[in-house]
N, C-alpha and C. Protein backbone atom coordinates (compact mmCIF):
# COMPACT_ATOMS: atom_id res chain seq x y z
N UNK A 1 37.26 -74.66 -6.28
CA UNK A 1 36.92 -73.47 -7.03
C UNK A 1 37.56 -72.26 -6.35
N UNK A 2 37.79 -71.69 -7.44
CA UNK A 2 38.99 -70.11 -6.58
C UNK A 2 37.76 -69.22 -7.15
N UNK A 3 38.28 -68.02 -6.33
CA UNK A 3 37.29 -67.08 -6.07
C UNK A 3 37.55 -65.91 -7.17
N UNK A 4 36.81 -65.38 -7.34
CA UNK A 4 37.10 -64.40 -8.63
C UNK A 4 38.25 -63.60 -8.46
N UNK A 5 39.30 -63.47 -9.27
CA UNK A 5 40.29 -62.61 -9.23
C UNK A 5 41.26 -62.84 -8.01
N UNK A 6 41.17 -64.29 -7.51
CA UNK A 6 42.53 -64.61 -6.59
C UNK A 6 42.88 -66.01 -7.21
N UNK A 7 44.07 -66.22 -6.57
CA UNK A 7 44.50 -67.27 -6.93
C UNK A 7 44.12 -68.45 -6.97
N UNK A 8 44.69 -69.41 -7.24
CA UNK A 8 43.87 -70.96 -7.87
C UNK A 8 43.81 -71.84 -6.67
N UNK A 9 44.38 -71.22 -5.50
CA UNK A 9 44.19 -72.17 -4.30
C UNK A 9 42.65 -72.51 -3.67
N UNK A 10 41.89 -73.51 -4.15
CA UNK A 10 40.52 -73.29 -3.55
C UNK A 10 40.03 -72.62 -1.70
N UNK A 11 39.01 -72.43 -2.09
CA UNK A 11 38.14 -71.86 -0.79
C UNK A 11 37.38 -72.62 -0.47
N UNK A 12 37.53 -73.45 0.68
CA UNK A 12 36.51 -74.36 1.34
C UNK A 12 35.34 -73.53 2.22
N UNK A 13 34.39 -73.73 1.95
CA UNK A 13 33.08 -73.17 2.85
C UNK A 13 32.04 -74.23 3.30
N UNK A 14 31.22 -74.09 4.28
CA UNK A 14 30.59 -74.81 4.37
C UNK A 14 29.24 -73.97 4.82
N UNK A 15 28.10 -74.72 3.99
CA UNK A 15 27.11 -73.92 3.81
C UNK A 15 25.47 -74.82 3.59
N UNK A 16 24.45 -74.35 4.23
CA UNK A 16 23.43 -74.59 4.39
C UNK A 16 22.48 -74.08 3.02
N UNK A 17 21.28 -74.66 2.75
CA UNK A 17 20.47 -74.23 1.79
C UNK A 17 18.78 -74.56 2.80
N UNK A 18 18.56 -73.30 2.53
CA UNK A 18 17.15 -73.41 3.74
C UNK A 18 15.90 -73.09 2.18
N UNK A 19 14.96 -74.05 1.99
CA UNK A 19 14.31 -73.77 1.04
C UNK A 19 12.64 -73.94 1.09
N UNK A 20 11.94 -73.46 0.70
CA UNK A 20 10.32 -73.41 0.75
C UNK A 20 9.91 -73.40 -0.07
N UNK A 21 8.78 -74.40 -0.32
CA UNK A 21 7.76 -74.46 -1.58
C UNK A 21 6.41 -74.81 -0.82
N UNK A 22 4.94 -74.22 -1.26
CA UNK A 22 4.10 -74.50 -1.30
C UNK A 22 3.31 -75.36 -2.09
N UNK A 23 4.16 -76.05 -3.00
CA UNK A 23 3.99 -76.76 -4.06
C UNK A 23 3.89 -78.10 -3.52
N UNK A 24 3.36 -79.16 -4.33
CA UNK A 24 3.75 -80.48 -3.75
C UNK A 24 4.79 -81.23 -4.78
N UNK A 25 6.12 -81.45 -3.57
CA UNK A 25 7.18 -81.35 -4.56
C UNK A 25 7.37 -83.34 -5.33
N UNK A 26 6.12 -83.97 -4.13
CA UNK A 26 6.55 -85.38 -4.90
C UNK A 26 5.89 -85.37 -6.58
N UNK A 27 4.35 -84.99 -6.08
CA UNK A 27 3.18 -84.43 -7.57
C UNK A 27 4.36 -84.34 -8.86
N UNK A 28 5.24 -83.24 -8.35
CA UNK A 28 6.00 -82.57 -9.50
C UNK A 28 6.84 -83.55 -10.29
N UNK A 29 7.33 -84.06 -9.07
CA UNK A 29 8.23 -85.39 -9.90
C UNK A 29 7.79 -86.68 -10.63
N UNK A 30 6.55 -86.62 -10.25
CA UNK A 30 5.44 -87.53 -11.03
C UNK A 30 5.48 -86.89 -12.63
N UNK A 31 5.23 -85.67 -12.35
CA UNK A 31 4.76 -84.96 -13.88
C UNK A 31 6.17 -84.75 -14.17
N UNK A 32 7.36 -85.10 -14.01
CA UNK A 32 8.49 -84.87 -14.67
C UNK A 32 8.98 -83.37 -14.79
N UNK A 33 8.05 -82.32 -13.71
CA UNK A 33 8.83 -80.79 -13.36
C UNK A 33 9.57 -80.85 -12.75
N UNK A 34 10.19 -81.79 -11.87
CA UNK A 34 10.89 -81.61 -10.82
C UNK A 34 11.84 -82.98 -10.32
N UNK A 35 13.27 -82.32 -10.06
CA UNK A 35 14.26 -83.12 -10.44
C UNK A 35 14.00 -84.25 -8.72
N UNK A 36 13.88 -85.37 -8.52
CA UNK A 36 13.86 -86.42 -7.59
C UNK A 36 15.61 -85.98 -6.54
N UNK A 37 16.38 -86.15 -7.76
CA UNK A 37 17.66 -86.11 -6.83
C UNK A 37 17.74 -84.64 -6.43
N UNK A 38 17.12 -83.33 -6.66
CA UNK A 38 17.22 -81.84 -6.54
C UNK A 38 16.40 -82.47 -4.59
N UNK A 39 15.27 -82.68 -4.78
CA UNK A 39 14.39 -82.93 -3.71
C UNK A 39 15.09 -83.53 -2.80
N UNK A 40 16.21 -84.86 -2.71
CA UNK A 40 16.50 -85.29 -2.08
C UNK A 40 17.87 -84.44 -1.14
N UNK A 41 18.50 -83.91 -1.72
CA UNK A 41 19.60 -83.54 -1.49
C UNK A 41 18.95 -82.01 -0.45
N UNK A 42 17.66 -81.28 -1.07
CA UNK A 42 17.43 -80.62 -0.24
C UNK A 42 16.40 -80.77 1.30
N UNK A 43 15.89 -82.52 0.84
CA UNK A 43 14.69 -82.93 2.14
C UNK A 43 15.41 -83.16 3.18
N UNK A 44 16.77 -82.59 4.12
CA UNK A 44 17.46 -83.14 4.55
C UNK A 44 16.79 -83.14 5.87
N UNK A 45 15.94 -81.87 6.50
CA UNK A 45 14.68 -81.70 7.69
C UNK A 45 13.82 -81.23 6.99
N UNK A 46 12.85 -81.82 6.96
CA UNK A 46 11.45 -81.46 6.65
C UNK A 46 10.35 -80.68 7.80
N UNK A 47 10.02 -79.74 7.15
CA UNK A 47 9.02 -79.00 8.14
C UNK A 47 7.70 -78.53 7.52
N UNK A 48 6.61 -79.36 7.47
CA UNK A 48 5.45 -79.26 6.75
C UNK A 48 4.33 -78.05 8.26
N UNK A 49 4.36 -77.38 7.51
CA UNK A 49 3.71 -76.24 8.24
C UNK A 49 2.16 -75.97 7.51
N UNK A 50 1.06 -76.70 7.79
CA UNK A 50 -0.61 -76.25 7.28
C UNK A 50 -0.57 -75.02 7.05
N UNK A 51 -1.39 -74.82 5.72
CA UNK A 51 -1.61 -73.20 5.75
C UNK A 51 -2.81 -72.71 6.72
N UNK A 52 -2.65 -71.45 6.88
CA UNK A 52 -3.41 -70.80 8.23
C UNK A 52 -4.81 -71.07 8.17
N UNK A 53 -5.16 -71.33 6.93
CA UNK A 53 -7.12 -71.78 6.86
C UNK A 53 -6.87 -72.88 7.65
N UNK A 54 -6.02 -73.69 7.15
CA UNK A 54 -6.32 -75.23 8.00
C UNK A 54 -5.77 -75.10 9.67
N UNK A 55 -5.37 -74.02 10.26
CA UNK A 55 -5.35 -73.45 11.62
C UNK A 55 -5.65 -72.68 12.42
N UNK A 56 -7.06 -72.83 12.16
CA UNK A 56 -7.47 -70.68 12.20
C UNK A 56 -7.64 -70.67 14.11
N UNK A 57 -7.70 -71.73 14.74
CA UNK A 57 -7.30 -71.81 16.35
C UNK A 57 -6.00 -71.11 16.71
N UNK A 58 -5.06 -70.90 15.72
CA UNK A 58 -3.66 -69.90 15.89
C UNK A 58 -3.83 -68.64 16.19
N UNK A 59 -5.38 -68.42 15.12
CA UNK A 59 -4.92 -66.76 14.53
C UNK A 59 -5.15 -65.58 15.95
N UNK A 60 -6.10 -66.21 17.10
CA UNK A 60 -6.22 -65.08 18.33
C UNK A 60 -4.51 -64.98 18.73
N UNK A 61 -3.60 -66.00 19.05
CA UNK A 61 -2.44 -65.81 19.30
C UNK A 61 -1.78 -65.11 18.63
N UNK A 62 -1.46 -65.23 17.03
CA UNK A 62 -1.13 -64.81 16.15
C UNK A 62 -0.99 -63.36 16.19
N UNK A 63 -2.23 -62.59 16.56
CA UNK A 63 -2.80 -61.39 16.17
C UNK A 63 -2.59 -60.57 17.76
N UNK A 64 -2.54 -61.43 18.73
CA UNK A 64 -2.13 -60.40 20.10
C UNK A 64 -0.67 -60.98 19.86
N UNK A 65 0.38 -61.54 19.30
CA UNK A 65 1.39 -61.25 19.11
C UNK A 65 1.73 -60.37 18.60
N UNK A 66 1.61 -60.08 17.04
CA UNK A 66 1.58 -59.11 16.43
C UNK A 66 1.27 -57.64 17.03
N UNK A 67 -0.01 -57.79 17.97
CA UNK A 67 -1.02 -55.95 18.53
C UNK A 67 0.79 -56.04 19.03
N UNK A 68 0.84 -56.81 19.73
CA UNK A 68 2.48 -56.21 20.90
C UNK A 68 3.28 -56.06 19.97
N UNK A 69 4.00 -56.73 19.05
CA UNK A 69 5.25 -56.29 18.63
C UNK A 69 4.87 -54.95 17.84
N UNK A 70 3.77 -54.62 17.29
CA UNK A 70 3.47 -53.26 16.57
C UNK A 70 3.42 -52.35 17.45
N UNK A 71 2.55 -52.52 18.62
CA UNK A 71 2.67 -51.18 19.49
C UNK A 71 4.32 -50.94 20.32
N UNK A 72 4.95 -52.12 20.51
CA UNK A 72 6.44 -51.69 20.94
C UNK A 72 7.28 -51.38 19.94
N UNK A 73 6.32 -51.90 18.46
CA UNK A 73 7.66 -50.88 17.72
C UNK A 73 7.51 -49.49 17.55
N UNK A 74 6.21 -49.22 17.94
CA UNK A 74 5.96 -47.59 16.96
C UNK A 74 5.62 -47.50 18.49
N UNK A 75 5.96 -47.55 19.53
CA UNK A 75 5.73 -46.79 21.15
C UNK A 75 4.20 -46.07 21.43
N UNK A 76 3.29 -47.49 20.51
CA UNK A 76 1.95 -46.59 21.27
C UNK A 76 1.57 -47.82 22.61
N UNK A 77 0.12 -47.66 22.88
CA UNK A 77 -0.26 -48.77 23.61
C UNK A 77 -1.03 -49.54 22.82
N UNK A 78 -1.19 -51.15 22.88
CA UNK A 78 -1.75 -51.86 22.43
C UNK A 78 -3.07 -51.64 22.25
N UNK A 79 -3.65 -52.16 21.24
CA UNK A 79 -5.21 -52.02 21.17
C UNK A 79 -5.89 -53.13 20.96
N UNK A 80 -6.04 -53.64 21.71
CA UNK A 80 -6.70 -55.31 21.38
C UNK A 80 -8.17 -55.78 20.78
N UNK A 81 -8.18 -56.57 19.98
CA UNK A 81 -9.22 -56.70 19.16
C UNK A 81 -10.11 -57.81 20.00
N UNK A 82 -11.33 -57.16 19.37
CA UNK A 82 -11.99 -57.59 19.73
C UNK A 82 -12.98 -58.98 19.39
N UNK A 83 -13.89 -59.64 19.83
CA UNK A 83 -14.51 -60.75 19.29
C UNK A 83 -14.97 -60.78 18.05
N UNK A 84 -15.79 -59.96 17.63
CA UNK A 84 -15.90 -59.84 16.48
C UNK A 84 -15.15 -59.74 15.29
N UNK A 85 -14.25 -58.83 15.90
CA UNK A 85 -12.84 -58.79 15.26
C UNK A 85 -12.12 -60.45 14.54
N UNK A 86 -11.94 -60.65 15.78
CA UNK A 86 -11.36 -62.23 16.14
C UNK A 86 -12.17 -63.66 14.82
N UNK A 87 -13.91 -63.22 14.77
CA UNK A 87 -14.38 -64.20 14.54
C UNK A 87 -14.92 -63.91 12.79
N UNK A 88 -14.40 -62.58 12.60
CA UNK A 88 -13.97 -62.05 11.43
C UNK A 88 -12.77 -62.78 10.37
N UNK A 89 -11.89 -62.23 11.36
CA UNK A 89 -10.51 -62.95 10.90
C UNK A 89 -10.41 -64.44 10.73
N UNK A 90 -11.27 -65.21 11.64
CA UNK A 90 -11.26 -66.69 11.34
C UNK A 90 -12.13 -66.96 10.42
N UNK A 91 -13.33 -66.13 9.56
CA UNK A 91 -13.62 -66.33 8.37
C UNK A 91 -13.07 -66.38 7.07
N UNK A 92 -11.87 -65.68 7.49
CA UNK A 92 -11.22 -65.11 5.96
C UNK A 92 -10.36 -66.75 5.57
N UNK A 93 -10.13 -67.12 4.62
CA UNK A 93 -9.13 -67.91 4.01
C UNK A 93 -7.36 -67.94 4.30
N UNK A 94 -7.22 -66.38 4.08
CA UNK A 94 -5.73 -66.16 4.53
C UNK A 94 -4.86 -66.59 3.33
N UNK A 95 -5.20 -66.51 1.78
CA UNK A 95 -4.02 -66.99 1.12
C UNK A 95 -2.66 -66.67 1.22
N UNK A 96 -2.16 -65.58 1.67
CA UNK A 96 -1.01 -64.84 1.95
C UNK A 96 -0.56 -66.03 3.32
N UNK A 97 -1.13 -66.41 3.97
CA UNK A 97 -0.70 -67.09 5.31
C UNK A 97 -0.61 -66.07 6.18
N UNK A 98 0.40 -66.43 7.41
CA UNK A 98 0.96 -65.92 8.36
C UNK A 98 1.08 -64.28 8.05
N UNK A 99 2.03 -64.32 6.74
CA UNK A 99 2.55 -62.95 6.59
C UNK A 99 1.21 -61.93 6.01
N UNK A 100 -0.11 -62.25 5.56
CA UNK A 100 -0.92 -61.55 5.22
C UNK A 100 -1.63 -61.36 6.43
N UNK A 101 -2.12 -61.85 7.50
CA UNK A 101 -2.31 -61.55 8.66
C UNK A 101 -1.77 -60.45 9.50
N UNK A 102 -0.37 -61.14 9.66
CA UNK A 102 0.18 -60.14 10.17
C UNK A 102 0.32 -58.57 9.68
N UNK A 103 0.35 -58.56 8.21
CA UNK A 103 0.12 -57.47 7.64
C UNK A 103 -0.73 -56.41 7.71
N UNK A 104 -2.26 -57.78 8.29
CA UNK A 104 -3.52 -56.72 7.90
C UNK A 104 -3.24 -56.06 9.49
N UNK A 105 -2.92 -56.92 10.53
CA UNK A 105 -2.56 -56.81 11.75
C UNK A 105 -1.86 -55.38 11.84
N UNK A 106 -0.96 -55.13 11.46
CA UNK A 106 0.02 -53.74 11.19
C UNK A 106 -0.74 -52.88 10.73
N UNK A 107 -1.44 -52.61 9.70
CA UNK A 107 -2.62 -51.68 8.82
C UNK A 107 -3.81 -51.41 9.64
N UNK A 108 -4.39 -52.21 10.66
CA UNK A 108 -5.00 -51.59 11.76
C UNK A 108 -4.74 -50.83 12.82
N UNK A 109 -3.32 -51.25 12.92
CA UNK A 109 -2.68 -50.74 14.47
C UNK A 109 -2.30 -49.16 13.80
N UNK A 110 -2.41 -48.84 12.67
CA UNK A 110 -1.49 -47.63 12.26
C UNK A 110 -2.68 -46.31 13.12
């Protein structure tokens, strides 16, 4: 394949496809949404990562990662949360995952 508006000599590239679903992609192919050979060509490493309810032993790490990278980005000092705090946050569900955490994480530190 030549590249738009050059000549017909092809362009070799070589290139990765990094992809994520929260979906369950075998389910899909059962119900005929989802192409078997699409799945295969992209299962090439699999990395099944639990969502954060099913890890809430993460979230104290999680969240003094986050206090640091927020206070070194905006140059205050850290403010570390506390137990309650802590045993708060391991109540919640977390549908957002990682990135809603970290979010609420940022919205406190402001």
């Amino acid at each position: 394949m030549a590249r738009l508006g050059a000549d017909e000599a092809p362009l070799h590239v070589d290139v990765r496809v990094v992809a994520a679903t929260n979906q369950d992609l075998d389910a899909l192919i059962r119900a005929g949404r989802f192409r078997a050979d699409l799945r295969d060509r992209l299962a090439v490493l699999q990395f099944v990562v639990p969502p954060l309810r099913d890890r809430r032993e993460d979230i104290p790490d999680l969240v003094s990662h986050a206090v640091a990278r927020v206070a070194e980005e905006r140059d205050l000092r850290p403010r570390p949360f506390g137990r309650a705090a802590f045993d708060a946050l391991a109540r919640y569900d977390w549908p957002g995952n990682v990135r809603e955490l970290l979010n609420a994480v940022e919205r406190t530190s402001s």
